[in-house]
N, C-alpha and C. Protein backbone atom coordinates (compact mmCIF):
# COMPACT_ATOMS: atom_id res chain seq x y z
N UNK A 1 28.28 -4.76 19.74
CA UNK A 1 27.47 -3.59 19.95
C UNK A 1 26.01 -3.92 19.65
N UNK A 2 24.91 -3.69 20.27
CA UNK A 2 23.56 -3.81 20.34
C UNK A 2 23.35 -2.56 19.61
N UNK A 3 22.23 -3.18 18.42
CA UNK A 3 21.59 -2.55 17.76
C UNK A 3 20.29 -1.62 18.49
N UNK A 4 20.41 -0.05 18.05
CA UNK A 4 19.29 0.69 18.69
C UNK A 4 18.16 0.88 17.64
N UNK A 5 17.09 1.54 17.84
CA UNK A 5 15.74 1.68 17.08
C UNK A 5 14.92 1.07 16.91
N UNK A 6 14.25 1.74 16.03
CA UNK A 6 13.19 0.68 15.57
C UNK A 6 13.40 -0.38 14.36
N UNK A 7 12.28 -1.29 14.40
CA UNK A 7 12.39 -2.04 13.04
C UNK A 7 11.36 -1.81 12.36
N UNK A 8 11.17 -2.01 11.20
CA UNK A 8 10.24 -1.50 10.20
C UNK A 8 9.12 -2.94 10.43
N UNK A 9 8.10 -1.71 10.52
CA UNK A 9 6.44 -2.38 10.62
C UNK A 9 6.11 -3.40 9.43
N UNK A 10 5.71 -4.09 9.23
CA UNK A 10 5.25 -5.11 8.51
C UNK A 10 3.34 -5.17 8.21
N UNK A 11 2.98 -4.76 7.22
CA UNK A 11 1.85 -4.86 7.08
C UNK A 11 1.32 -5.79 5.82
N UNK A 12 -0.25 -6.74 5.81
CA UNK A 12 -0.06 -7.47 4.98
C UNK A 12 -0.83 -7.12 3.99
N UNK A 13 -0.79 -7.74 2.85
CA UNK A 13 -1.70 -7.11 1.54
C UNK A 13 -2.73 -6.90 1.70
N UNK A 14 -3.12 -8.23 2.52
CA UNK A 14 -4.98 -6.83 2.82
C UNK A 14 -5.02 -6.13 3.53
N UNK A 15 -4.41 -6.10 4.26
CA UNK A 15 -4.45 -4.55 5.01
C UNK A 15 -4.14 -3.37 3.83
N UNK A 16 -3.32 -3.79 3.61
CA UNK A 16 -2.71 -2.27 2.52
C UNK A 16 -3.83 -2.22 1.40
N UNK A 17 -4.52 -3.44 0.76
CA UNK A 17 -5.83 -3.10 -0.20
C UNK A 17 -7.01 -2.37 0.59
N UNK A 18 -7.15 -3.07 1.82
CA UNK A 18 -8.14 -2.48 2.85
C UNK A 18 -8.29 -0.92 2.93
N UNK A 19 -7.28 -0.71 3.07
CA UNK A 19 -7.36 0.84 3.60
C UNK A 19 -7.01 1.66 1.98
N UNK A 20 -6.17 1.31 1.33
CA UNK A 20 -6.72 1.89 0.17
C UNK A 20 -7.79 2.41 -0.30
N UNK A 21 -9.12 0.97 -0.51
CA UNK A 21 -10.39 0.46 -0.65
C UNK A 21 -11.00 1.62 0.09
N UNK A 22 -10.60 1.88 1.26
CA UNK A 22 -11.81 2.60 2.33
C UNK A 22 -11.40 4.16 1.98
N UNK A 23 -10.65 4.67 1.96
CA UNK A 23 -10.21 5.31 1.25
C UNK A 23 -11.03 6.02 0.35
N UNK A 24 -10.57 5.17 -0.60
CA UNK A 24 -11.19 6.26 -2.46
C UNK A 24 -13.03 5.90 -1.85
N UNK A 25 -13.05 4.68 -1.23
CA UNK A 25 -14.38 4.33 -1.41
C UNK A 25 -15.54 5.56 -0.58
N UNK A 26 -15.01 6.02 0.70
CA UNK A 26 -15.37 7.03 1.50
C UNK A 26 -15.00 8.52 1.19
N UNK A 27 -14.11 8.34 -0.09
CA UNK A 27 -13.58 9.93 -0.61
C UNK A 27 -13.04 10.66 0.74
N UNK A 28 -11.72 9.85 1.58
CA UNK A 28 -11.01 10.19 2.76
C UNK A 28 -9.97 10.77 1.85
N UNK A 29 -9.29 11.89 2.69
CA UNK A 29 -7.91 12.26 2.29
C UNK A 29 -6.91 11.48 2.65
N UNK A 30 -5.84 11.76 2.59
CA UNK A 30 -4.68 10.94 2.89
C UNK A 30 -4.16 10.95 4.27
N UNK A 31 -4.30 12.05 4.88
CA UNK A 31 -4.40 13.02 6.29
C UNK A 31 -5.75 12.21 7.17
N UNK A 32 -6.96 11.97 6.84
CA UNK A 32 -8.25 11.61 7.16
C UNK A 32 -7.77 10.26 7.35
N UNK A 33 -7.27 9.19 6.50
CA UNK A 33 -6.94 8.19 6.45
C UNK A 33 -5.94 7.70 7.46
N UNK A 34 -5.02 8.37 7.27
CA UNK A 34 -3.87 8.21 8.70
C UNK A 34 -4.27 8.39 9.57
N UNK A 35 -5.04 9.36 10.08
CA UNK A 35 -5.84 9.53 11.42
C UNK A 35 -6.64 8.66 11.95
N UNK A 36 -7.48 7.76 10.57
CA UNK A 36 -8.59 6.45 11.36
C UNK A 36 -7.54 5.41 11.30
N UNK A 37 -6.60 5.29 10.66
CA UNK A 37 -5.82 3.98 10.95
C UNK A 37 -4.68 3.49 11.89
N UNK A 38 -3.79 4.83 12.63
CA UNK A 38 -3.06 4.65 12.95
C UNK A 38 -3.34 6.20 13.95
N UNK A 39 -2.86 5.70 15.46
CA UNK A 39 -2.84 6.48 15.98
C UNK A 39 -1.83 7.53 16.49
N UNK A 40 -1.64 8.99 15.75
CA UNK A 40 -0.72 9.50 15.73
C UNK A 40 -0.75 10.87 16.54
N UNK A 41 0.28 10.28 17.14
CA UNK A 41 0.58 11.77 17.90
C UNK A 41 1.40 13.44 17.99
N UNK A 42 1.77 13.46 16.34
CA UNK A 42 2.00 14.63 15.96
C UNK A 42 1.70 14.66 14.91
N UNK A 43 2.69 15.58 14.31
CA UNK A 43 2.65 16.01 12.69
C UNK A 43 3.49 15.37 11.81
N UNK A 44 4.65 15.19 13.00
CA UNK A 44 5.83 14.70 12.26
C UNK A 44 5.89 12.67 11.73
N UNK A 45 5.08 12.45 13.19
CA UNK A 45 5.09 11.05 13.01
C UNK A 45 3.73 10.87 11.88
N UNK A 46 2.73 11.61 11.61
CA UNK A 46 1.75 11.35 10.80
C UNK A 46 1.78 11.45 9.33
N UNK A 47 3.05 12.30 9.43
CA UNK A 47 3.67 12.78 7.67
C UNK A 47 4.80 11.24 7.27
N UNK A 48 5.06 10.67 8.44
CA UNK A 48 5.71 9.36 8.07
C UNK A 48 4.67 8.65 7.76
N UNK A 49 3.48 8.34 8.06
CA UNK A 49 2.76 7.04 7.97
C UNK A 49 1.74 7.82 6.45
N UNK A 50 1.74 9.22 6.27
CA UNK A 50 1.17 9.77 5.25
C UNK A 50 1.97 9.48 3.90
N UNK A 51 3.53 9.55 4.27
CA UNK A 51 4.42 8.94 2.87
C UNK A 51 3.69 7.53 2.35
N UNK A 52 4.00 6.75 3.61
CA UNK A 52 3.83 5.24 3.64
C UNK A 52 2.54 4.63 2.84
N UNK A 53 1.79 5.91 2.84
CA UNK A 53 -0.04 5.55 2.38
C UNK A 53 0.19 5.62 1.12
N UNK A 54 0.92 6.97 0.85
CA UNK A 54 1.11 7.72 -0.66
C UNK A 54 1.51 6.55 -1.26
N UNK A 55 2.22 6.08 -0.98
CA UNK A 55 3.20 4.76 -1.49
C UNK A 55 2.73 3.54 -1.98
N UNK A 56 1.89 2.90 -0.98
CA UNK A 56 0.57 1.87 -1.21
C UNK A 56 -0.39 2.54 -2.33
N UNK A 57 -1.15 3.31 -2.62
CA UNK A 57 -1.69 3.93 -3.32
C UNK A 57 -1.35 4.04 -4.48
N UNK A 58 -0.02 4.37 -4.67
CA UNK A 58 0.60 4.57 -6.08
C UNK A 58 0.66 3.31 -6.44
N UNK A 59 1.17 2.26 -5.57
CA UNK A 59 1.62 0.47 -6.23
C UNK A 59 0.25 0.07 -6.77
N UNK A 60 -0.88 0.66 -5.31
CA UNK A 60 -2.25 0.02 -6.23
C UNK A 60 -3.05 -0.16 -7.29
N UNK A 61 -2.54 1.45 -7.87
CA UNK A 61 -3.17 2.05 -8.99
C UNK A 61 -2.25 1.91 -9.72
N UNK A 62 -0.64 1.64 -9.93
CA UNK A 62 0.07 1.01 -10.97
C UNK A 62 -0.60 -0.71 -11.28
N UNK A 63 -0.77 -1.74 -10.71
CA UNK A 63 -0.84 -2.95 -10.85
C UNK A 63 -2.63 -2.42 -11.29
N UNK A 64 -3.31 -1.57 -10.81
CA UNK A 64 -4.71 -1.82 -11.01
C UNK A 64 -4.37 -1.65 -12.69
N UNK A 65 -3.80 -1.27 -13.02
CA UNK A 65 -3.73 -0.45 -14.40
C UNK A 65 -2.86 -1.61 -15.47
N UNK A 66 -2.31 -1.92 -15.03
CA UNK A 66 -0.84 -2.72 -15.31
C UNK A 66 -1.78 -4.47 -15.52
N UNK A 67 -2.78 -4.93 -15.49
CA UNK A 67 -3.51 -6.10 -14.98
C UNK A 67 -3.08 -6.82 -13.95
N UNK A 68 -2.43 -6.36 -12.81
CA UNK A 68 -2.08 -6.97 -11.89
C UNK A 68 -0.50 -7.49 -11.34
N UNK A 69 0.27 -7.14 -12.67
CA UNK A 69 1.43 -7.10 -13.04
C UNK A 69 2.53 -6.22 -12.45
N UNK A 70 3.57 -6.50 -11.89
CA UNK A 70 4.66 -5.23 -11.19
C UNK A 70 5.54 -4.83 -12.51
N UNK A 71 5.44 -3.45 -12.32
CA UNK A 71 6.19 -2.57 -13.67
C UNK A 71 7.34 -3.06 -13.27
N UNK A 72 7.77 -3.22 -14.76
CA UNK A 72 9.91 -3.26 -14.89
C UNK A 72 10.02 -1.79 -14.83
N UNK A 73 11.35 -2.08 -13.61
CA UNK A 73 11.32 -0.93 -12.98
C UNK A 73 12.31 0.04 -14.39
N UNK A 74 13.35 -0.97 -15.02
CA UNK A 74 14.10 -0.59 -16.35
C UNK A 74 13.46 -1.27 -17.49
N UNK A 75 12.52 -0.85 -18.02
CA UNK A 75 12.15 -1.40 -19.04
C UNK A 75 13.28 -1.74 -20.53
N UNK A 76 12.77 -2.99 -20.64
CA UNK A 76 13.81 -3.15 -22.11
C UNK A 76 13.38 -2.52 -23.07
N UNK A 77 14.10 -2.56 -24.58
CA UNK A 77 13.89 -1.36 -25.23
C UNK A 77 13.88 -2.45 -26.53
């Protein structure tokens, strides 16, 4: 049986610092942001690539905080 859909987009770290960067740096919303980066043609597909931002954003500002470091996701005790 042949596999249907899509496959998940691949983007690389500078891209994902990039648009972060432009971002806070231009005081864009998250909505503003999806709109200059990716060209979307509803609401529905723009609230997917709006998760996807939320997401980058949060990792950035964990490691910005963290010195660069990925949180244990179970910290030991």
């Amino acid at each position: 049986m042949k596999k249907t859909g899509r496959t998940n987009k691949v983007y690389s770290a500078e891209f994902k610092i990039s648009v972060i960067m432009d971002m806070r740096e231009n005081y864009l919303s998250h909505r503003e942001t999806v709109r200059k980066y990716w060209n979307t043609q509803n609401r529905t597909e723009e609230d997917k690539y709006l998760r996807t931002l939320k997401n980058w954003e949060h990792i950035y500002l964990d490691r910005r905080t963290n010195g660069g470091e990925k949180r244990q996701k179970y910290p030991l005790k």
